[in-house]
C-alpha atoms as a PDB file:
ATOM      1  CA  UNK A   1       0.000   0.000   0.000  1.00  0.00           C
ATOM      2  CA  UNK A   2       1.296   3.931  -0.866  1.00  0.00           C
ATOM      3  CA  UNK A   3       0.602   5.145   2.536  1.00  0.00           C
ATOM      4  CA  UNK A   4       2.781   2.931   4.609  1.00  0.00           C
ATOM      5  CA  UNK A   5       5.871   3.996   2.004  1.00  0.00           C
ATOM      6  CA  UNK A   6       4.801   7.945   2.687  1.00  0.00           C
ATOM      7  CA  UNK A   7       8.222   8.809   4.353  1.00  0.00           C
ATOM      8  CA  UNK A   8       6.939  12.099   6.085  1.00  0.00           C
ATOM      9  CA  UNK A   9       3.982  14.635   5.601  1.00  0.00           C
ATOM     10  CA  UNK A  10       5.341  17.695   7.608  1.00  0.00           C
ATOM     11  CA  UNK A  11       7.575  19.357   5.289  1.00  0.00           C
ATOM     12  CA  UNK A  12       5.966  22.996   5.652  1.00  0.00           C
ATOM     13  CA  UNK A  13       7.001  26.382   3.858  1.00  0.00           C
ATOM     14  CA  UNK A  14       6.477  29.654   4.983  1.00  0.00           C
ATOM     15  CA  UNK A  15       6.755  33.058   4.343  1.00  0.00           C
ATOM     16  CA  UNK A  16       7.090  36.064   6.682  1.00  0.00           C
ATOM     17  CA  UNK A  17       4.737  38.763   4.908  1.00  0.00           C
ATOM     18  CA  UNK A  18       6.013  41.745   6.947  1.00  0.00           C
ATOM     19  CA  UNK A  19       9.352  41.284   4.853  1.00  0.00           C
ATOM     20  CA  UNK A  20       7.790  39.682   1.377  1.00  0.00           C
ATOM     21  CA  UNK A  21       4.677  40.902   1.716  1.00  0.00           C
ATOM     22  CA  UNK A  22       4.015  43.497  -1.364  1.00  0.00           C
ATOM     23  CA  UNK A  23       1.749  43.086  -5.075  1.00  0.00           C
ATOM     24  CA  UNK A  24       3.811  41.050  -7.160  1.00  0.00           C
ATOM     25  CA  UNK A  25       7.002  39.513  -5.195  1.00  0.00           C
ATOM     26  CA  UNK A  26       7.110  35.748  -6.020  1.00  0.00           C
ATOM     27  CA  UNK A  27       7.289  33.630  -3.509  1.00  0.00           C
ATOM     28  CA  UNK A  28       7.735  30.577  -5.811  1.00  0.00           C
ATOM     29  CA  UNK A  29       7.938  30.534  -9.616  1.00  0.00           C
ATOM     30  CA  UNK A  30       5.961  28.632 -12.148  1.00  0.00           C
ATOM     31  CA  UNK A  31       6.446  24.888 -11.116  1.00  0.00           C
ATOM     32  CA  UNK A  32       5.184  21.603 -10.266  1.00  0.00           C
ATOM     33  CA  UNK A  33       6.256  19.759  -6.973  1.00  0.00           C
ATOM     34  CA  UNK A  34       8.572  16.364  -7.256  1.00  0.00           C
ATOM     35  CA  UNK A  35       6.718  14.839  -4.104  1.00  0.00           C
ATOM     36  CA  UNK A  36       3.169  12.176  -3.844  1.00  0.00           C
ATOM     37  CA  UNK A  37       0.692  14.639  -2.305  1.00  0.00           C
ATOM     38  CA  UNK A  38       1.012  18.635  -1.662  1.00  0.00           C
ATOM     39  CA  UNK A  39      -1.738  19.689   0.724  1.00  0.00           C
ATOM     40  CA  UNK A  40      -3.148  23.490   1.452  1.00  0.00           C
ATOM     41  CA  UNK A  41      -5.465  23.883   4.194  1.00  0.00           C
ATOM     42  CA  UNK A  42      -7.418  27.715   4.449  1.00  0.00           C
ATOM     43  CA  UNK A  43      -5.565  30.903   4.310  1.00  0.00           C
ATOM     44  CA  UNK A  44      -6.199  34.696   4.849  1.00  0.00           C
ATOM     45  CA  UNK A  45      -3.290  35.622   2.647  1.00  0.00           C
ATOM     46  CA  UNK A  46      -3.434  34.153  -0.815  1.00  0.00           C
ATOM     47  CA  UNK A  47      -1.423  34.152  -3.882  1.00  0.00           C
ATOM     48  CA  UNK A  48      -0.961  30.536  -4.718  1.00  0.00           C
ATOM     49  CA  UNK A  49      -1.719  30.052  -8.651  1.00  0.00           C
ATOM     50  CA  UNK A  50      -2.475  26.962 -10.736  1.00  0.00           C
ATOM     51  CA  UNK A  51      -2.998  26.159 -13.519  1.00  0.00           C
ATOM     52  CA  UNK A  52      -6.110  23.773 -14.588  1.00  0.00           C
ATOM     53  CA  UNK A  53      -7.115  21.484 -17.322  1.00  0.00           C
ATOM     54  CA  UNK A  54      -7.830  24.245 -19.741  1.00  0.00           C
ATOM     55  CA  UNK A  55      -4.339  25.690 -19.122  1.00  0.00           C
ATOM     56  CA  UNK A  56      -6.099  28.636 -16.950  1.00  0.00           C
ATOM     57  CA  UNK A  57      -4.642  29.914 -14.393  1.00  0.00           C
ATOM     58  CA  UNK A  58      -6.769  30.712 -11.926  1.00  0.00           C
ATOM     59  CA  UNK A  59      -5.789  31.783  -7.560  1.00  0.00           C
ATOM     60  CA  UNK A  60      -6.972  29.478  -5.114  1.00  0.00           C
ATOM     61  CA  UNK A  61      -8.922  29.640  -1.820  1.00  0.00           C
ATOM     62  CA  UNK A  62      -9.408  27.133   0.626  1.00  0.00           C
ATOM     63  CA  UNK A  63     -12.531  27.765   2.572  1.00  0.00           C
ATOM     64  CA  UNK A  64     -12.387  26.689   6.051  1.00  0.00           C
ATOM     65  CA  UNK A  65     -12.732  22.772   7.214  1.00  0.00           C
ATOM     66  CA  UNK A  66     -11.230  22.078   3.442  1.00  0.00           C
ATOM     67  CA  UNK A  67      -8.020  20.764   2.159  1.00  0.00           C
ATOM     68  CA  UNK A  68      -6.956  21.352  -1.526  1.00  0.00           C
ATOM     69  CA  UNK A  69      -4.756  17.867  -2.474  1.00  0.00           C
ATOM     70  CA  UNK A  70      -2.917  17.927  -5.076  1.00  0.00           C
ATOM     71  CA  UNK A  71      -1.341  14.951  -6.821  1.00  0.00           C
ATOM     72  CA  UNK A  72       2.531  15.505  -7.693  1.00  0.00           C
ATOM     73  CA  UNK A  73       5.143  13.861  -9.967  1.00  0.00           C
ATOM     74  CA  UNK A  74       5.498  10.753  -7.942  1.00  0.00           C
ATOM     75  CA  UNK A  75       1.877   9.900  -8.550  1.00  0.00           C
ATOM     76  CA  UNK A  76       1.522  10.809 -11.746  1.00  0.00           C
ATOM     77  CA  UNK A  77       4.650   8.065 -12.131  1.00  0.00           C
ATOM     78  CA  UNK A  78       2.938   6.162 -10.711  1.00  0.00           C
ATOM     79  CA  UNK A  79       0.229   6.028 -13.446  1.00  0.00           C
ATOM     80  CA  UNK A  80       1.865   6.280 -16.433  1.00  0.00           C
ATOM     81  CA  UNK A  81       1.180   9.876 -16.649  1.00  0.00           C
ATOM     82  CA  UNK A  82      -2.697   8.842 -16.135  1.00  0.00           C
ATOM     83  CA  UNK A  83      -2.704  11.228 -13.580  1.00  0.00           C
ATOM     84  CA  UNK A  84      -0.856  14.278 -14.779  1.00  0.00           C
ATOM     85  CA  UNK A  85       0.744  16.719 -12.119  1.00  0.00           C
ATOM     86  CA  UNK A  86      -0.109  20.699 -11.916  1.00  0.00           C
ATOM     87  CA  UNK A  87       1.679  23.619 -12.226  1.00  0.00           C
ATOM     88  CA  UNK A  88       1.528  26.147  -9.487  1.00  0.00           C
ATOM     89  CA  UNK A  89       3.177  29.477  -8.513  1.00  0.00           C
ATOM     90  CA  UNK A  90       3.027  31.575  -5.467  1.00  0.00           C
ATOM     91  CA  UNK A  91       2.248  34.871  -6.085  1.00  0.00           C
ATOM     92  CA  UNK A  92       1.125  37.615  -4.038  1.00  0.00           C
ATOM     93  CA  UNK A  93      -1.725  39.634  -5.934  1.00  0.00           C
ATOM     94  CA  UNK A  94      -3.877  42.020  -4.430  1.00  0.00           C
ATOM     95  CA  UNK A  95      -5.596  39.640  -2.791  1.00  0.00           C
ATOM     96  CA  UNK A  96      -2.945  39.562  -0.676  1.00  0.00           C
ATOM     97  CA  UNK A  97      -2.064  42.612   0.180  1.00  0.00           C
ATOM     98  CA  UNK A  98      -5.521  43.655   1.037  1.00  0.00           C
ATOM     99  CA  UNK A  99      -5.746  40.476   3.388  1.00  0.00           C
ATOM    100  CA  UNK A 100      -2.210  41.474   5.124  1.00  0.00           C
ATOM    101  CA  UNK A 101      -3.842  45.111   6.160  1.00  0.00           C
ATOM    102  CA  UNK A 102      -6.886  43.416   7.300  1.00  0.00           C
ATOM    103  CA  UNK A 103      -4.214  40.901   9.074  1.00  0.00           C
ATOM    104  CA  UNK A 104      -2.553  43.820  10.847  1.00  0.00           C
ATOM    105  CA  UNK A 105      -5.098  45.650  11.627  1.00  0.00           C
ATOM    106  CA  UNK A 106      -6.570  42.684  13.506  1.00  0.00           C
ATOM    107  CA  UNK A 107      -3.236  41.906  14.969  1.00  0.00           C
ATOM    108  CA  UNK A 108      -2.962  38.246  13.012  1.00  0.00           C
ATOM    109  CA  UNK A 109       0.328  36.502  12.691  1.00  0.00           C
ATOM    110  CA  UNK A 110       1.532  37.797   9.199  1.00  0.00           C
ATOM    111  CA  UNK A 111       3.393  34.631   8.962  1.00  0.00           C
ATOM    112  CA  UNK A 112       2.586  32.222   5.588  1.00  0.00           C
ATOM    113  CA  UNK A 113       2.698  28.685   6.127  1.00  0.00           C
ATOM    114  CA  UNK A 114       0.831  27.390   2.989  1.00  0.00           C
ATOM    115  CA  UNK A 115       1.482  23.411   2.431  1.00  0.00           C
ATOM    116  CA  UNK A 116       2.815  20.668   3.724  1.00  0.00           C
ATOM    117  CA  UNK A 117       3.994  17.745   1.198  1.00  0.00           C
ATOM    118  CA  UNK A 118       4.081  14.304   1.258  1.00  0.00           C
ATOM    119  CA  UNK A 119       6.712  12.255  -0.373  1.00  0.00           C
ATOM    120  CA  UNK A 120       7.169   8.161  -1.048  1.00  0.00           C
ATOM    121  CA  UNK A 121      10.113   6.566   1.555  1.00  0.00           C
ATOM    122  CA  UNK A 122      13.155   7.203  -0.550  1.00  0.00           C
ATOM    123  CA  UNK A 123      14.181   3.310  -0.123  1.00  0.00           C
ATOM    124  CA  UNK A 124      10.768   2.336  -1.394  1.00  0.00           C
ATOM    125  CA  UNK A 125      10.208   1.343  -5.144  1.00  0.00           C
ATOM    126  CA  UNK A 126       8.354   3.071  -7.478  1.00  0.00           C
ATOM    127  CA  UNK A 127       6.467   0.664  -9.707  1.00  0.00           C
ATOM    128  CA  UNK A 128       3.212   1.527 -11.500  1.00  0.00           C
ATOM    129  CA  UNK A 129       0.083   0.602 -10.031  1.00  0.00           C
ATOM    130  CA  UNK A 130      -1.464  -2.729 -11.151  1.00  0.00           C
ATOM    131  CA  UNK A 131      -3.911  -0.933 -12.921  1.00  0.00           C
ATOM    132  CA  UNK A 132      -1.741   1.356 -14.963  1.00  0.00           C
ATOM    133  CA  UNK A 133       0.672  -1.973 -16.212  1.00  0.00           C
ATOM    134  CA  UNK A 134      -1.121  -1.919 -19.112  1.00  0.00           C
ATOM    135  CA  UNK A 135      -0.691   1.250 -20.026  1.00  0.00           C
ATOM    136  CA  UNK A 136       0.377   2.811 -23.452  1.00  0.00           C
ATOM    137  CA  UNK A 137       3.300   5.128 -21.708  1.00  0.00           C
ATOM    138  CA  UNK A 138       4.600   1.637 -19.276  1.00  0.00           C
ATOM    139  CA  UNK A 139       7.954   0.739 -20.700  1.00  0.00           C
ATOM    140  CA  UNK A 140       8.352   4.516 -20.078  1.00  0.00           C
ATOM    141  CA  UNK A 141       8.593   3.656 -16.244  1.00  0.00           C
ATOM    142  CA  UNK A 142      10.659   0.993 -14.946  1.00  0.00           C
ATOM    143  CA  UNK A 143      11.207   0.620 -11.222  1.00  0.00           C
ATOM    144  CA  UNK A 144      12.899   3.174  -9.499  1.00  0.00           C
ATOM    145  CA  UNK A 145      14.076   3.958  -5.694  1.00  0.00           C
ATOM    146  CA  UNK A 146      11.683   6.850  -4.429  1.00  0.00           C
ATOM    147  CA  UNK A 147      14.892   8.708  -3.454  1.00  0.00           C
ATOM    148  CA  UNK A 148      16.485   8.537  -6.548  1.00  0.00           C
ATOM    149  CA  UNK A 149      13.620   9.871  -8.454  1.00  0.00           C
ATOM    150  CA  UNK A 150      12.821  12.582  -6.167  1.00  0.00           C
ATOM    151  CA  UNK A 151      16.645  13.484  -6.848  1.00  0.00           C
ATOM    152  CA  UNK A 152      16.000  13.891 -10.856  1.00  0.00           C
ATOM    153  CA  UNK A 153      12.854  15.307 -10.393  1.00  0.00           C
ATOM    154  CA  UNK A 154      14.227  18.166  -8.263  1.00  0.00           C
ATOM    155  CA  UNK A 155      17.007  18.855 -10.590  1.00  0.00           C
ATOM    156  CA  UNK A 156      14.703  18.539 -13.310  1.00  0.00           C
ATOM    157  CA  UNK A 157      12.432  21.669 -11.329  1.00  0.00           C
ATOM    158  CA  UNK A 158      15.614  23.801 -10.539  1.00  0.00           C
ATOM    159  CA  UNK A 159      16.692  23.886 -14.085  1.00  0.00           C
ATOM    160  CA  UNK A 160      13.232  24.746 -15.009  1.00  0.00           C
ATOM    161  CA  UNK A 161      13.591  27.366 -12.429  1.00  0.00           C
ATOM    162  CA  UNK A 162      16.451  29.121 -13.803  1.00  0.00           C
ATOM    163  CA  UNK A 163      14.919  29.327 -17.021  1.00  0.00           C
ATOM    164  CA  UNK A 164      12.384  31.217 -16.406  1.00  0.00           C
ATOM    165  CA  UNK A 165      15.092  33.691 -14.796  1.00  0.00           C
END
């Protein structure tokens, strides 16, 4: 089972938005995550960008008692690219600097913490799910350590990174 190889889920990021906290700094280009799961729970400050099916990009907001999950690159491995991963970018947009006045005049941390990610055990092995054997893209994906995928797929995101420099 996937869960029991889930190596650790606390892996947050944050942002202090007394320093960053202006219209149009980026927090975090254009990107998709090299994890299993990223999760977002509600925020008052937003700024975090995706992009869906249509290629629109649209900003997203969590309302309270939700979680947005989002399936990453080691799932969509683990599909055969049935499950494709997102792109996402962390923004701030007015949005957010109108919720950071209403933060300070109500005396709220103006702290970000905005996800926490889940990744496979880096010692497990990535193999296709038994459903997804079959699959046209297979021979594309041939068992792999966890660890040694997340390393390729993190290079493979910084050099995307500079490029868009």
């Amino acid at each position: 089972m996937i869960l029991a190889r889930i190596s650790h889920f606390l892996a947050p990021i944050g942002c202090d938005l007394r320093i960053f906290g202006h219209e149009g700094i980026v927090l975090n280009k254009y990107h998709y995550d090299p994890n299993f799961l990223t999760i977002q729970g509600p925020s008052r400050l937003h700024g975090h960008n995706v992009w869906v099916k249509n290629r629109r990009k649209i900003e997203v907001t969590v309302p309270d008692g939700c979680l947005l999950i989002q399936h990453r690159r080691q799932l969509e491995w683990l599909t055969a690219e049935n499950i494709k991963v997102g792109f996402h970018e962390i923004v701030l947009s007015k949005n957010t600097t109108e919720a950071i006045k209403l933060a300070r005049e109500q005396t709220w941390s103006l702290w970000s913490v905005s996800m926490l990610f889940a990744q496979i055990a880096p010692n497990a092995i990535l193999e296709l799910l038994d459903y997804f054997i079959d699959s046209t893209l297979a021979y594309q994906y041939p068992p792999i350590r966890a660890g040694e995928y997340f390393e390729q797929q993190i290079n493979d995101v910084t050099n995307m990174c500079r490029g868009l420099l």
